[in-house]
Protein backbone atom coordinates (compact mmCIF):
# COMPACT_ATOMS: atom_id res chain seq x y z
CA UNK A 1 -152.20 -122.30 -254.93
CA UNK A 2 -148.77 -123.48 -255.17
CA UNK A 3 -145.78 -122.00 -254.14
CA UNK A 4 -144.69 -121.08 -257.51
CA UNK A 5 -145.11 -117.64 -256.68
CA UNK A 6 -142.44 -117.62 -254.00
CA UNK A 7 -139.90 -120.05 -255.69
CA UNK A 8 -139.64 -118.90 -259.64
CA UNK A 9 -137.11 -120.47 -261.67
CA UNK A 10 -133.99 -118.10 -262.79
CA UNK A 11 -135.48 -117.79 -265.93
CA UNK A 12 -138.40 -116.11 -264.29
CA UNK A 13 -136.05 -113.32 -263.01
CA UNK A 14 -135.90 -109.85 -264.10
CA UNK A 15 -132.80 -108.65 -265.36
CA UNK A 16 -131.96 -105.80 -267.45
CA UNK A 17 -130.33 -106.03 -270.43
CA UNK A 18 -126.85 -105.61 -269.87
CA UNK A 19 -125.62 -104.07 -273.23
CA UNK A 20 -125.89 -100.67 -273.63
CA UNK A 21 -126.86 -101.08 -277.48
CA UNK A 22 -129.87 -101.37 -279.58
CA UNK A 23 -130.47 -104.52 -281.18
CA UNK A 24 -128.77 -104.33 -284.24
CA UNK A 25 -130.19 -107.84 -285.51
CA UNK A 26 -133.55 -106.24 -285.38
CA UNK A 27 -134.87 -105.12 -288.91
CA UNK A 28 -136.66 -101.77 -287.49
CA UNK A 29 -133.38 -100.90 -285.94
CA UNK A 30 -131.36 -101.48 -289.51
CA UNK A 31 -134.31 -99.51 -290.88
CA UNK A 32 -133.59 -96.56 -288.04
CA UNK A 33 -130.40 -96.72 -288.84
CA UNK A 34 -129.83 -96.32 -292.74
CA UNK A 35 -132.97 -93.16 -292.24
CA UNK A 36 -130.32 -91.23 -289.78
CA UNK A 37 -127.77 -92.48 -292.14
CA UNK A 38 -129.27 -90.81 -295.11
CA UNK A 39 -130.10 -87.95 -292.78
CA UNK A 40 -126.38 -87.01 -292.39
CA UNK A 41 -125.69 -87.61 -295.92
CA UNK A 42 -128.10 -84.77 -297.13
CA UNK A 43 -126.84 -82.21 -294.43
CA UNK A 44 -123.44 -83.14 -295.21
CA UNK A 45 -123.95 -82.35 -299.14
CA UNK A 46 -126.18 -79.18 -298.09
CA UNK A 47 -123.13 -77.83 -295.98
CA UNK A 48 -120.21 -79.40 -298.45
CA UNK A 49 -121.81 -77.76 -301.97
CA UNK A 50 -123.15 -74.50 -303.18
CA UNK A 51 -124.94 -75.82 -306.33
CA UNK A 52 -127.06 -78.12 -307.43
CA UNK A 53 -125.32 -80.21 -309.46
CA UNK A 54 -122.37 -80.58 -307.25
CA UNK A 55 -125.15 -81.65 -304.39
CA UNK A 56 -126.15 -84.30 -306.14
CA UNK A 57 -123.20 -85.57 -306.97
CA UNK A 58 -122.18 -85.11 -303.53
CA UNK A 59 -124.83 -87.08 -302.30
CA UNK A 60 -124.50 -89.97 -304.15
CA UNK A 61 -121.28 -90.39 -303.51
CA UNK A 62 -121.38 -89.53 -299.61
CA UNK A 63 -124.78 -91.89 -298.97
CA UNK A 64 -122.73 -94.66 -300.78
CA UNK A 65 -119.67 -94.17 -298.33
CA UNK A 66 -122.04 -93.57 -295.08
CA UNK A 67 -124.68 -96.19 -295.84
CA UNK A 68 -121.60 -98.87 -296.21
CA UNK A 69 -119.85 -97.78 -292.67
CA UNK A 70 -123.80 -97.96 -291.31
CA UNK A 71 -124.77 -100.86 -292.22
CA UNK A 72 -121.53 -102.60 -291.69
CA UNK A 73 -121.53 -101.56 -288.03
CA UNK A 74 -124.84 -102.64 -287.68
CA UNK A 75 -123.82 -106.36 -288.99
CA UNK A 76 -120.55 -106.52 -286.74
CA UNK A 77 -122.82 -104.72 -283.49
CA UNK A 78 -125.31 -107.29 -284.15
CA UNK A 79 -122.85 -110.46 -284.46
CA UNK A 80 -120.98 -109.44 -281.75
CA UNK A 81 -123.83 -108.42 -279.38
CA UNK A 82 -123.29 -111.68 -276.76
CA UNK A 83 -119.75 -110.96 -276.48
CA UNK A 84 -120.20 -107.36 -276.33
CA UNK A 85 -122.58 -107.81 -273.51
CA UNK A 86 -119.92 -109.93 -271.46
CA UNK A 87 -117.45 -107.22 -271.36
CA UNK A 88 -117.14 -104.41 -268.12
CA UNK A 89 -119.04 -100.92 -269.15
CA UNK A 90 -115.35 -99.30 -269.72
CA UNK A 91 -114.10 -101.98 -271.48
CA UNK A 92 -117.68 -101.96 -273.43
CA UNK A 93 -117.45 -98.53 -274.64
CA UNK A 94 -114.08 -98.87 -276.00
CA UNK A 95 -114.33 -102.43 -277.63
CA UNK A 96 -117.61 -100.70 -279.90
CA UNK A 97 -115.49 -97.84 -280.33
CA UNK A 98 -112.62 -99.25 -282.06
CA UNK A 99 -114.55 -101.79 -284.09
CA UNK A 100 -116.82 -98.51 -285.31
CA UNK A 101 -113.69 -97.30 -286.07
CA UNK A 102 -111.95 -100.36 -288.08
CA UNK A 103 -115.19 -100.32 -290.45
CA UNK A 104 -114.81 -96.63 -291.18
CA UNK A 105 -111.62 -96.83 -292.38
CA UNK A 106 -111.82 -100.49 -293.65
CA UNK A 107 -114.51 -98.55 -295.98
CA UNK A 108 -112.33 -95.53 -296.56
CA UNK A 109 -109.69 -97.33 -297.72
CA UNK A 110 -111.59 -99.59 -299.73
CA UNK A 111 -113.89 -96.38 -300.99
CA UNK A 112 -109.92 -94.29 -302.02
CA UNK A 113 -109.57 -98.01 -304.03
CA UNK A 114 -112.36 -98.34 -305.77
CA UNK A 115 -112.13 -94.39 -306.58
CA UNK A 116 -108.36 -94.79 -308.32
CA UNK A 117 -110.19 -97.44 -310.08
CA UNK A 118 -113.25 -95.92 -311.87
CA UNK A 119 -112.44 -92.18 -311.31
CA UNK A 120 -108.93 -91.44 -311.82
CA UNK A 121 -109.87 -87.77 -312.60
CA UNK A 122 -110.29 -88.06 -308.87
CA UNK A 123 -107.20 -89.44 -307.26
CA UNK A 124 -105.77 -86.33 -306.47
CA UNK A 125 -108.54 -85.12 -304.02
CA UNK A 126 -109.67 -88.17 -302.54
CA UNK A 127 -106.68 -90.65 -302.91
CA UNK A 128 -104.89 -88.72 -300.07
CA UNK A 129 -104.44 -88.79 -296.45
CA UNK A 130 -106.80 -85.79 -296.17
CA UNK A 131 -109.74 -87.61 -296.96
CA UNK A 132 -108.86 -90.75 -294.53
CA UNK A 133 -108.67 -87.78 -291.68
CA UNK A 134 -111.86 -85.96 -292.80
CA UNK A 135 -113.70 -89.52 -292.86
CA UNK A 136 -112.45 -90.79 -289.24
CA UNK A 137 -112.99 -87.44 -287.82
CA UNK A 138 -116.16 -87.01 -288.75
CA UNK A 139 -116.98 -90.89 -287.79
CA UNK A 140 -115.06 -90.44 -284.49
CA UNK A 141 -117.36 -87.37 -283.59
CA UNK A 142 -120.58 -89.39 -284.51
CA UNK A 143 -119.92 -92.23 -282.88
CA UNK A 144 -118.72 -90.93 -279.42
CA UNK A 145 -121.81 -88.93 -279.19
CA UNK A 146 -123.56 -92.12 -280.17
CA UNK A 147 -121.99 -93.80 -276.91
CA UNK A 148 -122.82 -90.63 -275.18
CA UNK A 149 -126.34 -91.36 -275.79
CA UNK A 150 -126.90 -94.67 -275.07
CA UNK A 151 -124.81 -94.36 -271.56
CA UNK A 152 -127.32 -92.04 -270.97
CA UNK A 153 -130.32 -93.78 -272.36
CA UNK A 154 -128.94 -96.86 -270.26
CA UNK A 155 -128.33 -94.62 -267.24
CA UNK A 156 -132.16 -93.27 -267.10
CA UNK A 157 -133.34 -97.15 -267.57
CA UNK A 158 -131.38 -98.31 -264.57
CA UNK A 159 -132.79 -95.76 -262.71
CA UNK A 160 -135.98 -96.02 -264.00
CA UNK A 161 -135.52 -99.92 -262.96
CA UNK A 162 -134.56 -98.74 -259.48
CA UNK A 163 -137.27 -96.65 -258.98
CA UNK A 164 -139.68 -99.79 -260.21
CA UNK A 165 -137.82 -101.93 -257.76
CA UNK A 166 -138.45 -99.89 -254.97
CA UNK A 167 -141.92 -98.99 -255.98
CA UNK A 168 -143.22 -102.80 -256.19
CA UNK A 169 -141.74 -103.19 -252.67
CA UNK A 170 -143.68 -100.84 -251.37
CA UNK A 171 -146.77 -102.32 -253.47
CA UNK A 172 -146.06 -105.81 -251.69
CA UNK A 173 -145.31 -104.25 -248.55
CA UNK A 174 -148.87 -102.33 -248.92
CA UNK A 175 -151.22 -104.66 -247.48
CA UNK A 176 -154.06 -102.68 -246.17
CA UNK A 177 -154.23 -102.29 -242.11
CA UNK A 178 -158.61 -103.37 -242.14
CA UNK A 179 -157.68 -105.61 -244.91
CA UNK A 180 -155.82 -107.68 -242.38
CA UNK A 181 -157.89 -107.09 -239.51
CA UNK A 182 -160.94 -107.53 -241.68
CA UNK A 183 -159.66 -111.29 -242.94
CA UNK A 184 -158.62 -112.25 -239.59
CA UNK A 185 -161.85 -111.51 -237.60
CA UNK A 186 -163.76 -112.73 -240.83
CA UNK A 187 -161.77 -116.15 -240.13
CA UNK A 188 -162.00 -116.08 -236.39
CA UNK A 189 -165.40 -116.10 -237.05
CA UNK A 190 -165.34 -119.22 -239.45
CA UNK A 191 -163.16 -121.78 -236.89
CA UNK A 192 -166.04 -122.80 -235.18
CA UNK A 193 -168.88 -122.66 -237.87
CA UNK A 194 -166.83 -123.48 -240.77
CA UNK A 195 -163.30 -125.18 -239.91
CA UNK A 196 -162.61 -126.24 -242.98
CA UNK A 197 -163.16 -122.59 -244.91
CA UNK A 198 -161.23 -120.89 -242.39
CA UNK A 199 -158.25 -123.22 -242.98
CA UNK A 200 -158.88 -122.37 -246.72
CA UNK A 201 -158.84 -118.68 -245.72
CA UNK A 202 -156.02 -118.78 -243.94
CA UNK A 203 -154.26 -120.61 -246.93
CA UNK A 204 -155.18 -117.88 -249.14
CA UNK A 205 -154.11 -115.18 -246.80
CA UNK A 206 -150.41 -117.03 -246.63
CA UNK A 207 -150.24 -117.11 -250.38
CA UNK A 208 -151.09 -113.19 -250.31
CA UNK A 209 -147.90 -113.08 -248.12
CA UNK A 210 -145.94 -114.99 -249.64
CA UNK A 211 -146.32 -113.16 -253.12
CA UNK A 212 -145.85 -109.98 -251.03
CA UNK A 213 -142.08 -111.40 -249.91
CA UNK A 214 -141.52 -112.75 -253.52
CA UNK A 215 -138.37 -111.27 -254.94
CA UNK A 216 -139.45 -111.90 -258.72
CA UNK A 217 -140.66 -108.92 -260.37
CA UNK A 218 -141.97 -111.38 -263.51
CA UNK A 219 -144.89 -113.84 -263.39
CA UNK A 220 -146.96 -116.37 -265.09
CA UNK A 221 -150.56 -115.49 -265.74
CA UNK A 222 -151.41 -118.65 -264.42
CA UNK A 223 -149.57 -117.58 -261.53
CA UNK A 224 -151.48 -114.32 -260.84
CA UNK A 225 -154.68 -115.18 -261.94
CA UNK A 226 -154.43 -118.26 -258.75
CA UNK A 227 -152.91 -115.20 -256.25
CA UNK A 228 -155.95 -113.17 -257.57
CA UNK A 229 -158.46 -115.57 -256.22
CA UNK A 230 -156.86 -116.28 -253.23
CA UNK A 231 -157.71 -112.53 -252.58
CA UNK A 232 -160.75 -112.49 -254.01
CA UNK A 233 -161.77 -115.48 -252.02
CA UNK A 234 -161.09 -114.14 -248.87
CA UNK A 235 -162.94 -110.73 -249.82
CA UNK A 236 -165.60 -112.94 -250.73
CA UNK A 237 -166.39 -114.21 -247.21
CA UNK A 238 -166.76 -110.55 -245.97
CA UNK A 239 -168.44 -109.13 -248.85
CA UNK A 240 -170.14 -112.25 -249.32
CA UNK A 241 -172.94 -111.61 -252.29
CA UNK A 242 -172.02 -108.36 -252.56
CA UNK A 243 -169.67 -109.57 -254.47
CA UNK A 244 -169.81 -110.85 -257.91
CA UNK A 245 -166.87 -112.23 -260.22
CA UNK A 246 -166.43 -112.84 -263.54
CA UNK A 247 -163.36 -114.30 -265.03
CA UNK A 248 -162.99 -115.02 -268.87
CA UNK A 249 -159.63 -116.22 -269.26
CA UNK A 250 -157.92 -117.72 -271.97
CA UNK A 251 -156.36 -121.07 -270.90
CA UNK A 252 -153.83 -120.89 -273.67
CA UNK A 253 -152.55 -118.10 -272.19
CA UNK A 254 -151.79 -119.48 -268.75
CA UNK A 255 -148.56 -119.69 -269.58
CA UNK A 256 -147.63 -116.34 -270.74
CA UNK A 257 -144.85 -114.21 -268.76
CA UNK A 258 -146.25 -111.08 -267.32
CA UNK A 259 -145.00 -108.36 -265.00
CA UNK A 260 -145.64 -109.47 -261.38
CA UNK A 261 -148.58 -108.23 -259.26
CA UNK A 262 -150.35 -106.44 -262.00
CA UNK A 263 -153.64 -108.42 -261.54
CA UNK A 264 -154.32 -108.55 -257.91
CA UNK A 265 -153.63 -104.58 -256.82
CA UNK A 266 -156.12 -103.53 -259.48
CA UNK A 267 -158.63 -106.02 -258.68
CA UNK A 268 -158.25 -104.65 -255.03
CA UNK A 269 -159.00 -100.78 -256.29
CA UNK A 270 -161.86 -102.54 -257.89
CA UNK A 271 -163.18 -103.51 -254.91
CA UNK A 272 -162.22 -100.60 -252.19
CA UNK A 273 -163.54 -97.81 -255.07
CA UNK A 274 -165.76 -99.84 -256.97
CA UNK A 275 -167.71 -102.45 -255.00
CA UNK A 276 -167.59 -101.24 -251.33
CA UNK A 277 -169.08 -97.98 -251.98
CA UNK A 278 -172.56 -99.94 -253.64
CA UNK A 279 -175.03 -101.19 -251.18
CA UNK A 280 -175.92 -103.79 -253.28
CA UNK A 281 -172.29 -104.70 -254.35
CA UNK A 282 -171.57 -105.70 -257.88
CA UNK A 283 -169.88 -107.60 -260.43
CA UNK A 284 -166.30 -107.30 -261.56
CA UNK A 285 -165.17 -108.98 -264.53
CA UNK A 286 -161.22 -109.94 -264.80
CA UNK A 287 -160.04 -110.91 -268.44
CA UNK A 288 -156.82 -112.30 -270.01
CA UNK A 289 -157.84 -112.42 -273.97
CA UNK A 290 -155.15 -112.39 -277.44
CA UNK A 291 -155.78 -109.75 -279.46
CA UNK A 292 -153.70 -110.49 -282.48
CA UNK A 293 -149.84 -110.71 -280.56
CA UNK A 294 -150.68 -109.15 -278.01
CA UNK A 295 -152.20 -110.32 -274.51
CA UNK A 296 -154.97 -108.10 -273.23
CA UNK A 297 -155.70 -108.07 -269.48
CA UNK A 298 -158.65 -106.31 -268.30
CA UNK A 299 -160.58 -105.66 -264.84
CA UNK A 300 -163.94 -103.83 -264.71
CA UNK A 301 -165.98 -102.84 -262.23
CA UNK A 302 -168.96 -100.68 -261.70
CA UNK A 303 -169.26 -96.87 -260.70
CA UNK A 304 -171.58 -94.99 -259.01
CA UNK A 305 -171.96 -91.05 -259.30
CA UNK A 306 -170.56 -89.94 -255.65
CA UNK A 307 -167.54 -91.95 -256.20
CA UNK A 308 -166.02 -91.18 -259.13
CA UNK A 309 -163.54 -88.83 -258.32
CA UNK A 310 -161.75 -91.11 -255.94
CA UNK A 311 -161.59 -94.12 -258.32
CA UNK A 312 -159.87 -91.86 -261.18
CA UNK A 313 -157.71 -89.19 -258.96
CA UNK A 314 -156.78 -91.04 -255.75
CA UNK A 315 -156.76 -93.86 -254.15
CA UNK A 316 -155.48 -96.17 -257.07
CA UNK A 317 -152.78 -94.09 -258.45
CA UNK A 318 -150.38 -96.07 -256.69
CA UNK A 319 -150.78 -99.45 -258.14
CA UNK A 320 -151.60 -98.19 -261.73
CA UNK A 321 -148.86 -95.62 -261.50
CA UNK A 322 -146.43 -98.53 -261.06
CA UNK A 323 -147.92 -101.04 -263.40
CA UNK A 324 -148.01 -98.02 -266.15
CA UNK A 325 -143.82 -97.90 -265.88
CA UNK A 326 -143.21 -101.34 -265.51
CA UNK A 327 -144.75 -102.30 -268.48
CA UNK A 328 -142.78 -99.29 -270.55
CA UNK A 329 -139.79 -100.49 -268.91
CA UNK A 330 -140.33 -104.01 -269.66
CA UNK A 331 -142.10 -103.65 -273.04
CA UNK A 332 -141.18 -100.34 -274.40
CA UNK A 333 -143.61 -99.32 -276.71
CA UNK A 334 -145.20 -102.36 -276.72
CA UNK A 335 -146.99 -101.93 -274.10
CA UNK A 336 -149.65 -100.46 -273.12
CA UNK A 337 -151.88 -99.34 -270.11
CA UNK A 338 -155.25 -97.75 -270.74
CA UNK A 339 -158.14 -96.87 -269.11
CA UNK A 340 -161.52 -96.83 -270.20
CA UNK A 341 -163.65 -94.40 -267.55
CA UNK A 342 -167.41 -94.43 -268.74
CA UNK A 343 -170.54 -93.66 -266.47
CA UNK A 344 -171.50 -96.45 -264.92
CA UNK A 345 -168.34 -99.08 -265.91
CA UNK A 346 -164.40 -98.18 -264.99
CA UNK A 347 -162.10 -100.75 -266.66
CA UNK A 348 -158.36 -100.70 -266.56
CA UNK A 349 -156.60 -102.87 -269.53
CA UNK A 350 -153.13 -104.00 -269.90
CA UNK A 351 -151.64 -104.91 -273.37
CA UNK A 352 -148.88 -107.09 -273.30
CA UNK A 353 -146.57 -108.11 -276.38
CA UNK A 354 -146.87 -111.98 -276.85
CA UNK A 355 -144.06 -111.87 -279.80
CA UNK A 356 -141.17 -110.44 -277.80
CA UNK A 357 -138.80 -111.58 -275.16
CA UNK A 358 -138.84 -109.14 -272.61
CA UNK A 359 -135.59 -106.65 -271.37
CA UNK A 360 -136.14 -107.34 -267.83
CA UNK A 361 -134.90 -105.92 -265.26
CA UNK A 362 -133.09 -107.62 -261.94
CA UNK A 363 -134.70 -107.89 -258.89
């Protein structure tokens, strides 16, 4: 294996997302935001009325004002999103502040215009200085709790991504004690038999290091299928036919950009709780497959009665525990970590959005 693993480009690097904002460009986010719009609108003519003719009437004319400010902000947000993201946190909060601000009473004014125009009746009550207050006030309020939010939407994901950081440091760092021992005395044992296997195993066990001191918390599945099977090979020499593999990977998808070291530490569960505890060993069966825009990773291995409590409660929790967040904090909703527990079969599957570029978070 190369040492790709070790020596990723900068593109390869996690980094968060630095602004604090939805993406405004992003049609479900529009959609979001014109729903809380009209929202608003309806508790504002609820509160604002006491029939129900002056609701309606209300609510036309208050969705009209609100869905204009909305979807105006979301335009500017969105074309203004790279700069936005250049600026200091302080300096962020105030520049989306005051442009929120400029489009609500860009609109106001506009709205008191177009009101002297087609409904003079109505220039004394809304032609005034009242309603320009009412509207900013009202805007001011919603947007600063808006802000409020997403600082502390943005707070919880740095943490989260702090708590992922130190977690997959501790999953690199966690290379089991007989593991090691294990590999070494299986390749003492090769030198003078089998030179040239030994050398291979002790190229396989350097790559396993090497991935272990890797600073990139993103990966190519080419990348992690090879570190894989340089674990899997050097299980193989100990377990020898115990142990069965079966990989049905999707060359097309070699390529693909996937959170680092989610392959390998379940493929180890799957041996310690799956295969180890079988006299006769077994087969497990590692998959990378597209299902629709999505890429679906998959390791299986097989169960026997005494041990299932320790393959679903304990020993892996680690390992799936931190592949489970990463992917949420990579993928959002997206993604998704399941597990499929039958009788004799216990399968862990990873779905991975194909159609997205990934928030990622630094290293």
């Amino acid at each position: 294996m190369t040492e790709n693993i070790a020596n990723n480009t900068s593109n390869s690097n996690d980094r968060l997302a630095p602004c604090l904002l939805p993406d405004f460009c992003d049609v479900r986010t529009v959609f979001v935001v014109v729903l809380l719009t009209e929202v608003l609108a309806i508790i504002f003519a609820m509160a604002a009325t006491s029939s129900r003719v002056q609701f309606w009437d209300y609510l036309a004319l208050s969705s009209l004002l609100m869905l204009w400010i909305a979807l105006l902000n979301a335009a500017i947000l969105c074309l203004s999103r790279s700069w936005l993201q250049k600026q200091k946190q302080g300096h962020f909060f105030i520049f989306c502040f005051l442009l929120m601000m400029s489009v609500s009473l860009l609109v106001s004014l506009m709205a008191s215009k177009a009101a002297a125009l087609f409904y003079p009746e109505l220039e004394e009550n809304i032609l005034d200085t009242l309603f320009l207050i009412r509207v900013l006030t009202i805007s001011s309020a919603i947007y600063l709790i808006l802000l409020r939010y997403f600082y502390i939407q943005q707070q919880w994901r740095f943490n989260l991504a702090a708590q992922s950081r130190a977690e997959i440091q501790a999953l690199r760092a966690r290379i089991r004690p007989h593991f090691l021992f294990n590999s070494m005395n299986t390749i003492a044992s090769l030198i003078a038999v089998s030179p040239e296997t030994a050398e291979t195993a002790i190229e396989d066990l350097s790559d396993l290091f090497r991935a272990s001191l890797s600073e990139n918390n993103m990966s190519l599945l080419g990348e992690e299928v090879e570190l894989t099977k340089s674990y899997l090979a050097i299980e193989s020499l100990r377990l020898g036919e115990r142990l069965q593999i079966e990989w049905q990977i999707d060359q097309n998808l070699l390529g693909a950009e996937i959170p680092a070291l989610c392959i390998q530490p379940l493929a180890e569960n799957a041996i310690y709780h799956g295969i180890e505890p079988i006299k006769k060993g077994g087969k497990i069966i590692i998959s990378a497959l597209q299902v629709d825009n999505k890429l679906k990773l998959s390791i299986s291995n097989p169960l026997i009665a005494e041990n299932r409590y320790s393959v679903s409660k304990k020993g892996n929790q680690m390992a799936q525990d931190n592949i489970r967040q990463r992917l949420k904090l990579v993928y959002g909703n997206r993604g998704e970590f399941t597990i499929n527990d039958t009788k004799d079969n216990y399968t862990v599957s990873l779905l991975i959005p194909l159609d997205v570029k990934n928030e990622r978070f630094d290293s």
